[in-house]
Structures are given as structure tokens and as C-alpha cells.
N, C-alpha and C. Protein backbone atom coordinates (compact mmCIF):
# COMPACT_ATOMS: atom_id res chain seq x y z
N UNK A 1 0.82 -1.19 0.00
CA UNK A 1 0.00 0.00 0.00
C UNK A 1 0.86 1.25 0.00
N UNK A 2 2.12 1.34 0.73
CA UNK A 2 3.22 2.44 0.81
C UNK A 2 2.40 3.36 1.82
N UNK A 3 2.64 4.22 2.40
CA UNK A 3 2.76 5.36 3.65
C UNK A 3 1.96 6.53 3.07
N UNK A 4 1.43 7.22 4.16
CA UNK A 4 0.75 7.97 4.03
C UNK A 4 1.54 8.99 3.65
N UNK A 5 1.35 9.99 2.62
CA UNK A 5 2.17 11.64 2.39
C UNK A 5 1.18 12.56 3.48
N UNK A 6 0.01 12.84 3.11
CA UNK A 6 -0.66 13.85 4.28
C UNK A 6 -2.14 13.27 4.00
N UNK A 7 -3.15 14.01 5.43
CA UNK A 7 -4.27 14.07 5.47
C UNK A 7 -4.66 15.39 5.45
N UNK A 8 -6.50 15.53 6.05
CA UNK A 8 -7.38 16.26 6.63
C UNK A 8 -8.11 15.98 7.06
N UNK A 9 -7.93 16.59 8.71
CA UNK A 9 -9.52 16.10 8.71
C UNK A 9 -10.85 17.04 9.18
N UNK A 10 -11.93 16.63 8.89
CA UNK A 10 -13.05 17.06 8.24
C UNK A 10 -13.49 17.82 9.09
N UNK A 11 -13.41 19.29 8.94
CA UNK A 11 -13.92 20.38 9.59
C UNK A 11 -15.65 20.30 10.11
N UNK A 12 -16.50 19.51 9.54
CA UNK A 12 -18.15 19.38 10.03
C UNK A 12 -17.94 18.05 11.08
N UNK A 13 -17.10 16.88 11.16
CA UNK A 13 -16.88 15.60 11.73
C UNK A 13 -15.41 15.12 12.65
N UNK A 14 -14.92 15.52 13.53
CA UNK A 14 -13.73 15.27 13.61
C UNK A 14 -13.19 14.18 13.61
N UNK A 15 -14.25 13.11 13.47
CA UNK A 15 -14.20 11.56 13.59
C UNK A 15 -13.59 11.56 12.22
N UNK A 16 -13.91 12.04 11.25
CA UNK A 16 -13.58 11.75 9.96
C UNK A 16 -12.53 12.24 9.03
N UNK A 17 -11.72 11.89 8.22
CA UNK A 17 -10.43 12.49 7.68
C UNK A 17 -10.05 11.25 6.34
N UNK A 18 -9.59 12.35 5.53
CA UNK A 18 -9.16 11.70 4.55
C UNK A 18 -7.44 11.40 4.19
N UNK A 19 -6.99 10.64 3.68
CA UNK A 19 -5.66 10.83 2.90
C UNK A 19 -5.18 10.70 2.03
N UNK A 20 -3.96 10.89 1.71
CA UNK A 20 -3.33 10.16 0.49
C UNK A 20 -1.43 9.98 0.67
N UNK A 21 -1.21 9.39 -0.41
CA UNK A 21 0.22 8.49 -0.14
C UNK A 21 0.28 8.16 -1.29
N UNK A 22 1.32 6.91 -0.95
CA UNK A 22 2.01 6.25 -2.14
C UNK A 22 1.76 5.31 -2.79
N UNK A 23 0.36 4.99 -2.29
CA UNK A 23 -0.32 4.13 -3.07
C UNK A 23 -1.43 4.57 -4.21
N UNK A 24 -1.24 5.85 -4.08
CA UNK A 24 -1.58 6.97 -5.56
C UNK A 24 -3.03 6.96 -5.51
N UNK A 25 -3.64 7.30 -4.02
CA UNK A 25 -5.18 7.22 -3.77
C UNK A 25 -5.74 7.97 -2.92
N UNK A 26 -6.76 7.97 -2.47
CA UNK A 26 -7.76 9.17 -1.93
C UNK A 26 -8.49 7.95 -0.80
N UNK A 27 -8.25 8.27 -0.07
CA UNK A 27 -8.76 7.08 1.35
C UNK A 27 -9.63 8.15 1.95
N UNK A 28 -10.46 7.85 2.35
CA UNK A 28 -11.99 8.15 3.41
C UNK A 28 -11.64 7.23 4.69
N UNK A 29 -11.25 8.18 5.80
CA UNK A 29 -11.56 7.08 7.12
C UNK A 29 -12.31 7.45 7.89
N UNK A 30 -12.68 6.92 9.33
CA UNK A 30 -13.24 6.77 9.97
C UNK A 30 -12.57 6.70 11.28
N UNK A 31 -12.17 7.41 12.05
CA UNK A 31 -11.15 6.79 13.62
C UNK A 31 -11.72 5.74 14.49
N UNK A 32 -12.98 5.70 14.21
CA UNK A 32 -13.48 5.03 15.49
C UNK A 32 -13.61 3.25 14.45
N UNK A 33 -13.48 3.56 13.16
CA UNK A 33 -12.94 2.03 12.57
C UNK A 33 -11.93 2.08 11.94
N UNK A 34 -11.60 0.48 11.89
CA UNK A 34 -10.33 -0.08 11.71
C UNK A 34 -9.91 -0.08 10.34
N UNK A 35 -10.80 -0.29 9.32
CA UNK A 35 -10.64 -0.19 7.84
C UNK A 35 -10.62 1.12 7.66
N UNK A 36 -10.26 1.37 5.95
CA UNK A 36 -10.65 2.73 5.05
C UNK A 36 -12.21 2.13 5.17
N UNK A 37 -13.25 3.55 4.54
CA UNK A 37 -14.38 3.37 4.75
C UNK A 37 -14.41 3.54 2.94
N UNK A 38 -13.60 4.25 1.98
CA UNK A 38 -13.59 3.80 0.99
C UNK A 38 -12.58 4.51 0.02
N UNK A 39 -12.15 4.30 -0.98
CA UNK A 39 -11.29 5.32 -1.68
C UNK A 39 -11.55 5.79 -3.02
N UNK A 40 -10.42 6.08 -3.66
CA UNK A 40 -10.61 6.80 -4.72
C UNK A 40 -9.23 6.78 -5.84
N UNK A 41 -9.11 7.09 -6.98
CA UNK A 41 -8.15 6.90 -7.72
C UNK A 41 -7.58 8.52 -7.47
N UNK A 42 -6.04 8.52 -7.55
CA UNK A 42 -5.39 9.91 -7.37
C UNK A 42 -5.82 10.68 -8.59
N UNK A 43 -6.34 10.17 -9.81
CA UNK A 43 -6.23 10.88 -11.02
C UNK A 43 -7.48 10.42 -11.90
N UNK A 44 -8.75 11.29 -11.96
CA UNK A 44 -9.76 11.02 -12.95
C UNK A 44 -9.35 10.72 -14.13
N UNK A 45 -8.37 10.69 -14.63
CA UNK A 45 -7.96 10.03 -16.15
C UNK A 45 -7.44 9.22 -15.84
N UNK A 46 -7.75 8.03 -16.81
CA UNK A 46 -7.24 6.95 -16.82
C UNK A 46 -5.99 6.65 -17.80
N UNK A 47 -4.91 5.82 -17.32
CA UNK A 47 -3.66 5.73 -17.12
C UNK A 47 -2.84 6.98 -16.88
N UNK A 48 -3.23 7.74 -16.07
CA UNK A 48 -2.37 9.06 -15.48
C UNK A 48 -2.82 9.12 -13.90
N UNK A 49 -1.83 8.13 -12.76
CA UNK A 49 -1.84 8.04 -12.05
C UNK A 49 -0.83 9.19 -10.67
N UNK A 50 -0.83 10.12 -10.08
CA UNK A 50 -0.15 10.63 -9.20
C UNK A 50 -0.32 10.14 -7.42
N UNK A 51 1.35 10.51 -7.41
CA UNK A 51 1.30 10.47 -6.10
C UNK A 51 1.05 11.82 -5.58
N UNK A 52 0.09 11.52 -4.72
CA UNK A 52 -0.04 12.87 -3.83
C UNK A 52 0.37 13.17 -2.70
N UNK A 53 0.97 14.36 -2.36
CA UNK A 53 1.45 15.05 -1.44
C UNK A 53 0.35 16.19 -0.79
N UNK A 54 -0.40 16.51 -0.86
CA UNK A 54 -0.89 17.14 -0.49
C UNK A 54 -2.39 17.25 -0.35
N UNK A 55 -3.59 17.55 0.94
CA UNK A 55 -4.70 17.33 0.73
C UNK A 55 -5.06 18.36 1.46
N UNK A 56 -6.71 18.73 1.34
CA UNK A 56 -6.85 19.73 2.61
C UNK A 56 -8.66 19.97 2.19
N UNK A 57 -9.17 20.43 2.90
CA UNK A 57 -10.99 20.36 2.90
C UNK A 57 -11.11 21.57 3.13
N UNK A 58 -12.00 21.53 2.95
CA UNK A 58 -13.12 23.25 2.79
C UNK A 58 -13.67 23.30 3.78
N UNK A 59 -13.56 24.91 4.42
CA UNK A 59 -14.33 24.82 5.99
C UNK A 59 -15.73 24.40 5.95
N UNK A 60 -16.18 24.15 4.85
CA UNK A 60 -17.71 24.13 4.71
C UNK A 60 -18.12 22.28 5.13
N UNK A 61 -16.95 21.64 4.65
CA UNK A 61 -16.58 20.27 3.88
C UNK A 61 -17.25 20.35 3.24
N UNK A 62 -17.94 20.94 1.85
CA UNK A 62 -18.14 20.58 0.77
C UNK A 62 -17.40 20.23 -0.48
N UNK A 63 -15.80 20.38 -0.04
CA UNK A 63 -14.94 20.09 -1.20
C UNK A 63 -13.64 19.65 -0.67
N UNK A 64 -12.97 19.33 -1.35
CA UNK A 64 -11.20 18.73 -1.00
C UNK A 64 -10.76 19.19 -2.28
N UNK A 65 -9.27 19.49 -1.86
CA UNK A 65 -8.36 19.56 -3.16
C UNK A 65 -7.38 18.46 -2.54
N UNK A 66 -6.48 18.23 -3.80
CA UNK A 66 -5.23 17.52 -3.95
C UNK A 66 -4.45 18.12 -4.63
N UNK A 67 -3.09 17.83 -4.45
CA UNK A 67 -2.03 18.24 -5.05
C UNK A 67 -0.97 17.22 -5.24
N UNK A 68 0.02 16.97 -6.23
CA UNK A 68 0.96 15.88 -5.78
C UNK A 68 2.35 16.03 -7.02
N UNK A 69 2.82 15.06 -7.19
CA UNK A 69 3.95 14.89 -8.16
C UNK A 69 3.84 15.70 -9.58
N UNK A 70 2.76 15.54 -10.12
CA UNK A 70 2.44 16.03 -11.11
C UNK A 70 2.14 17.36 -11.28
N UNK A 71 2.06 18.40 -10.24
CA UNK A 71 1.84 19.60 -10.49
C UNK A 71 0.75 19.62 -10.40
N UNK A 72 -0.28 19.30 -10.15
CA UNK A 72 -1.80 19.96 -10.67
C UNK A 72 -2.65 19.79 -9.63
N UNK A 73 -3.33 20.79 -8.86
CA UNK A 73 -4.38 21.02 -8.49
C UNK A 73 -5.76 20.62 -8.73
N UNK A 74 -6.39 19.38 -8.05
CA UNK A 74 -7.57 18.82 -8.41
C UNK A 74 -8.46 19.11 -6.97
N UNK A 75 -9.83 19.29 -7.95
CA UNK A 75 -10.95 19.94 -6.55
C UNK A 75 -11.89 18.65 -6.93
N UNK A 76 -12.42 18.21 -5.53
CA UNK A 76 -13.36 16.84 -5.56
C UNK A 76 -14.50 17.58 -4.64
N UNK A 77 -16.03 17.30 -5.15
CA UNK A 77 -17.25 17.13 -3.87
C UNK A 77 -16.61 15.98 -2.57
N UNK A 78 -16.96 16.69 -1.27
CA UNK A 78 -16.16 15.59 -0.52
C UNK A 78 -17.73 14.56 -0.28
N UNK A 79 -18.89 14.91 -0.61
CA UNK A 79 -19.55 13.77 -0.43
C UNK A 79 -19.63 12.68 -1.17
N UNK A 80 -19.42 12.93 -2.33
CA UNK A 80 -19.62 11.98 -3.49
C UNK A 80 -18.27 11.88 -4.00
N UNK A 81 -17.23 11.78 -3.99
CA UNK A 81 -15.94 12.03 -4.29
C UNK A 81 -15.74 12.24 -5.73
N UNK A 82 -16.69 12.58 -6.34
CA UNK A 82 -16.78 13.41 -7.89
C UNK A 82 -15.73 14.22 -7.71
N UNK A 83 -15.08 14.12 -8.82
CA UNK A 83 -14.16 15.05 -9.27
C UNK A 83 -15.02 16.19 -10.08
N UNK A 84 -14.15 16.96 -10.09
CA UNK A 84 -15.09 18.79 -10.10
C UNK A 84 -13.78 19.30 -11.21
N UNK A 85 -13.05 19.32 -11.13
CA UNK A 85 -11.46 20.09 -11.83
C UNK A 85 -10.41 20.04 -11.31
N UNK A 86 -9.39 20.39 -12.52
CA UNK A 86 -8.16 20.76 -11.85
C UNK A 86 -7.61 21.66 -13.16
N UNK A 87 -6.25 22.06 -12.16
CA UNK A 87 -5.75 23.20 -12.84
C UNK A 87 -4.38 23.17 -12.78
N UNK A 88 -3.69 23.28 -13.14
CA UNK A 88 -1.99 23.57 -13.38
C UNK A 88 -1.22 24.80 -13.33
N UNK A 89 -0.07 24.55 -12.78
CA UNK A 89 0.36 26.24 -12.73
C UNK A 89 1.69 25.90 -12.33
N UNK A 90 2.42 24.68 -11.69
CA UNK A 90 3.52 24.36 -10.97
C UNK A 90 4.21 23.03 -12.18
N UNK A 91 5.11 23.47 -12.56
CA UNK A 91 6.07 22.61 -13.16
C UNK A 91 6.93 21.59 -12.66
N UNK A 92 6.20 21.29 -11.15
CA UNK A 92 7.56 19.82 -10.30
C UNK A 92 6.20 20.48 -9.34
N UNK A 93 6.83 19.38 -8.66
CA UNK A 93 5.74 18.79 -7.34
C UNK A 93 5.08 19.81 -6.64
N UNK A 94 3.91 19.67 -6.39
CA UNK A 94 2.89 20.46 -5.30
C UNK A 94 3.21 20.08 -3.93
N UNK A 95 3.55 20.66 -3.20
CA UNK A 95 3.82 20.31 -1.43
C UNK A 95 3.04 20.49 -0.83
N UNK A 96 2.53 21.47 -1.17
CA UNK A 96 1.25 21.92 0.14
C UNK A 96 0.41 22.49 -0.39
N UNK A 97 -1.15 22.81 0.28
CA UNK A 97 -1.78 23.44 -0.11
C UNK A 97 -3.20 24.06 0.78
N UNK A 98 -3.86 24.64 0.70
CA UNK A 98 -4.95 25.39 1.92
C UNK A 98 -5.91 26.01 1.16
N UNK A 99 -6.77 25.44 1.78
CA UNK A 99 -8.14 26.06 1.29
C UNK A 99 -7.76 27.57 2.18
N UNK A 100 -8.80 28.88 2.08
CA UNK A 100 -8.47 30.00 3.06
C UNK A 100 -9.65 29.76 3.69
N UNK A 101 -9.77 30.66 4.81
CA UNK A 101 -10.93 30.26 6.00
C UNK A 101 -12.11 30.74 5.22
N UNK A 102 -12.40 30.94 4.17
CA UNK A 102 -13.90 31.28 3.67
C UNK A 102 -13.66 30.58 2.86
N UNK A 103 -13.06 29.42 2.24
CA UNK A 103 -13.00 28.78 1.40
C UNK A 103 -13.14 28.95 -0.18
N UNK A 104 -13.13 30.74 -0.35
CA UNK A 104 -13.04 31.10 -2.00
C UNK A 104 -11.50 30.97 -2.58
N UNK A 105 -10.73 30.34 -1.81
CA UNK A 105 -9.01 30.18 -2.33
C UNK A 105 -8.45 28.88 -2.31
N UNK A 106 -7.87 28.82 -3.17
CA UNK A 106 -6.89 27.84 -2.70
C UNK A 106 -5.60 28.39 -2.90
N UNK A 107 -4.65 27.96 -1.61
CA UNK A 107 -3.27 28.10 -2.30
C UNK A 107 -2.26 27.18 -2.39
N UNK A 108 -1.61 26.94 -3.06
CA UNK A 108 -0.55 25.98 -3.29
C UNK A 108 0.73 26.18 -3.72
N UNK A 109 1.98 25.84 -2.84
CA UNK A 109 3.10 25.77 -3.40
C UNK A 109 3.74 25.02 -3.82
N UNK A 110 4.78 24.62 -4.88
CA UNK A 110 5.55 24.11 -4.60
C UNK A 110 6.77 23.56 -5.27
N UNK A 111 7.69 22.81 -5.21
CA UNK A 111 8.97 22.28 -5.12
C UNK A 111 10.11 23.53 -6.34
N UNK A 112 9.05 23.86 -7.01
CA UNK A 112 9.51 24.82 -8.37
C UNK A 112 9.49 25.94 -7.92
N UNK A 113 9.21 26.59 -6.32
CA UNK A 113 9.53 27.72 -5.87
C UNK A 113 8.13 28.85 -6.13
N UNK A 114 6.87 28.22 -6.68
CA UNK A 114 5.95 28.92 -7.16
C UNK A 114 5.26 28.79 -5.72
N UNK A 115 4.28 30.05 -5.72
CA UNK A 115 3.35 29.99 -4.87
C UNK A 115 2.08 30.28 -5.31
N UNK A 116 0.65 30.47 -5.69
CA UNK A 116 -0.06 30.01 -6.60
C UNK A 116 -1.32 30.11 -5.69
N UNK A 117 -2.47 31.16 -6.16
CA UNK A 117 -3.40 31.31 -5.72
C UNK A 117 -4.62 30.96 -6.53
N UNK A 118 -5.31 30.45 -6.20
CA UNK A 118 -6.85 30.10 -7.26
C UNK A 118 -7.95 30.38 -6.96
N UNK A 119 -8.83 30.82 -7.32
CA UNK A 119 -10.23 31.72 -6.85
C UNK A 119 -11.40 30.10 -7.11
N UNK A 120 -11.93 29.70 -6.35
CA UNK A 120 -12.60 29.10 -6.32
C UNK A 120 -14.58 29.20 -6.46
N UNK A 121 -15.24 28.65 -7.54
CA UNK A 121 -16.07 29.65 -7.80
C UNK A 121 -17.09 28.38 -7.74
N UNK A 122 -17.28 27.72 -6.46
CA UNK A 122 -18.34 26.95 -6.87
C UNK A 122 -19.28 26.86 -5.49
């Protein structure tokens, strides 16, 4: 399965938090159980798989982004784990990233020295 890179967890549930790692996926848990409760592929296209480094939720939890190896910024519904978009702007790895406390931003830096703001309009 390989190690976790980062989580979040879920600003409406504190029981609940998601992650991702090196097994190039989107895990849903649960603390108070022992399994994932379910996952997800790192990358809505198929055969374009990333590792991700980076995750983080919307104060609302109505959304998650990811970030990872590939540079690109992807926004998911966190109920239905529909993918919604993504966007590009970083040429080498995404490290981090933050929704802002009203959740109209995202920002993301990374490994290429960029820092990278996105207006979120949904």
C-alpha cells in the first residue's frame, strides 16, 4: 500500500479524515474504525496516475483539493468524491496546499519555488 504523504480532517466531523500516499489514492476514514471506509483513484484520467502530497478540505466540507507529483491542483465534492477540476500552474511537485478560511481560495506551493493562488467559484 506504501505510507501515508498527508491528510485532513473534516472540519463538520472530527471523527472523519481523509488521505493520500504512495499508493496513488484518496482514502476516506473513519477513527473510530479499523478499515478505510472507501477510496478513490489519485487521477480522474485513466492511465495518469499521481502520487499525492498534499490534501486539505473546505471549511464548509463541501470540497477537497489535492495536489501531488504532477503539479496539478484537483478539486473533488467531498460527499460523493466526484471530481469537479483541476488546474496547473507548478512545473515539479505540489507540497502543500490550503483552502483559506472562507474557502473562496486555494493556495498551493511548490517544489519549483511557485506559490499560486486560485479563486474558487463553486
Amino acid at each position: 500500500m506504501g505510507g501515508i504523504n498527508n491528510f485532513a480532517i473534516s472540519p463538520v466531523d472530527a471523527n472523519l479524515f481523509v488521505s493520500v500516499g504512495q499508493d496513488r489514492k484518496i482514502t476516506y476514514w473513519d477513527i473510530r474504525k479499523s478499515n478505510p471506509q472507501g477510496s478513490l483513484e489519485s487521477s480522474p484520467n485513466q492511465g495518469e496516475s499521481d502520487e499525492l502530497l498534499a490534501i486539505d478540505i473546505q471549511a464548509s466540507g463541501k470540497l477537497f483539493a489535492t495536489g501531488g507529483l504532477m503539479g496539478i491542483v484537483r478539486i473533488y465534492d467531498y460527499e460523493s468524491g466526484k471530481f469537479i477540476c483541476d488546474c496547473r500552474a507548478h512545473s515539479s511537485s505540489i507540497l502543500s496546499l490550503r483552502f483559506s478560511p472562507d474557502g473562496k481560495q486555494i493556495v498551493s506551493t511548490g517544489q519549483d519555488g511557485l506559490v499560486a493562488i486560485w479563486n474558487v467559484f463553486l
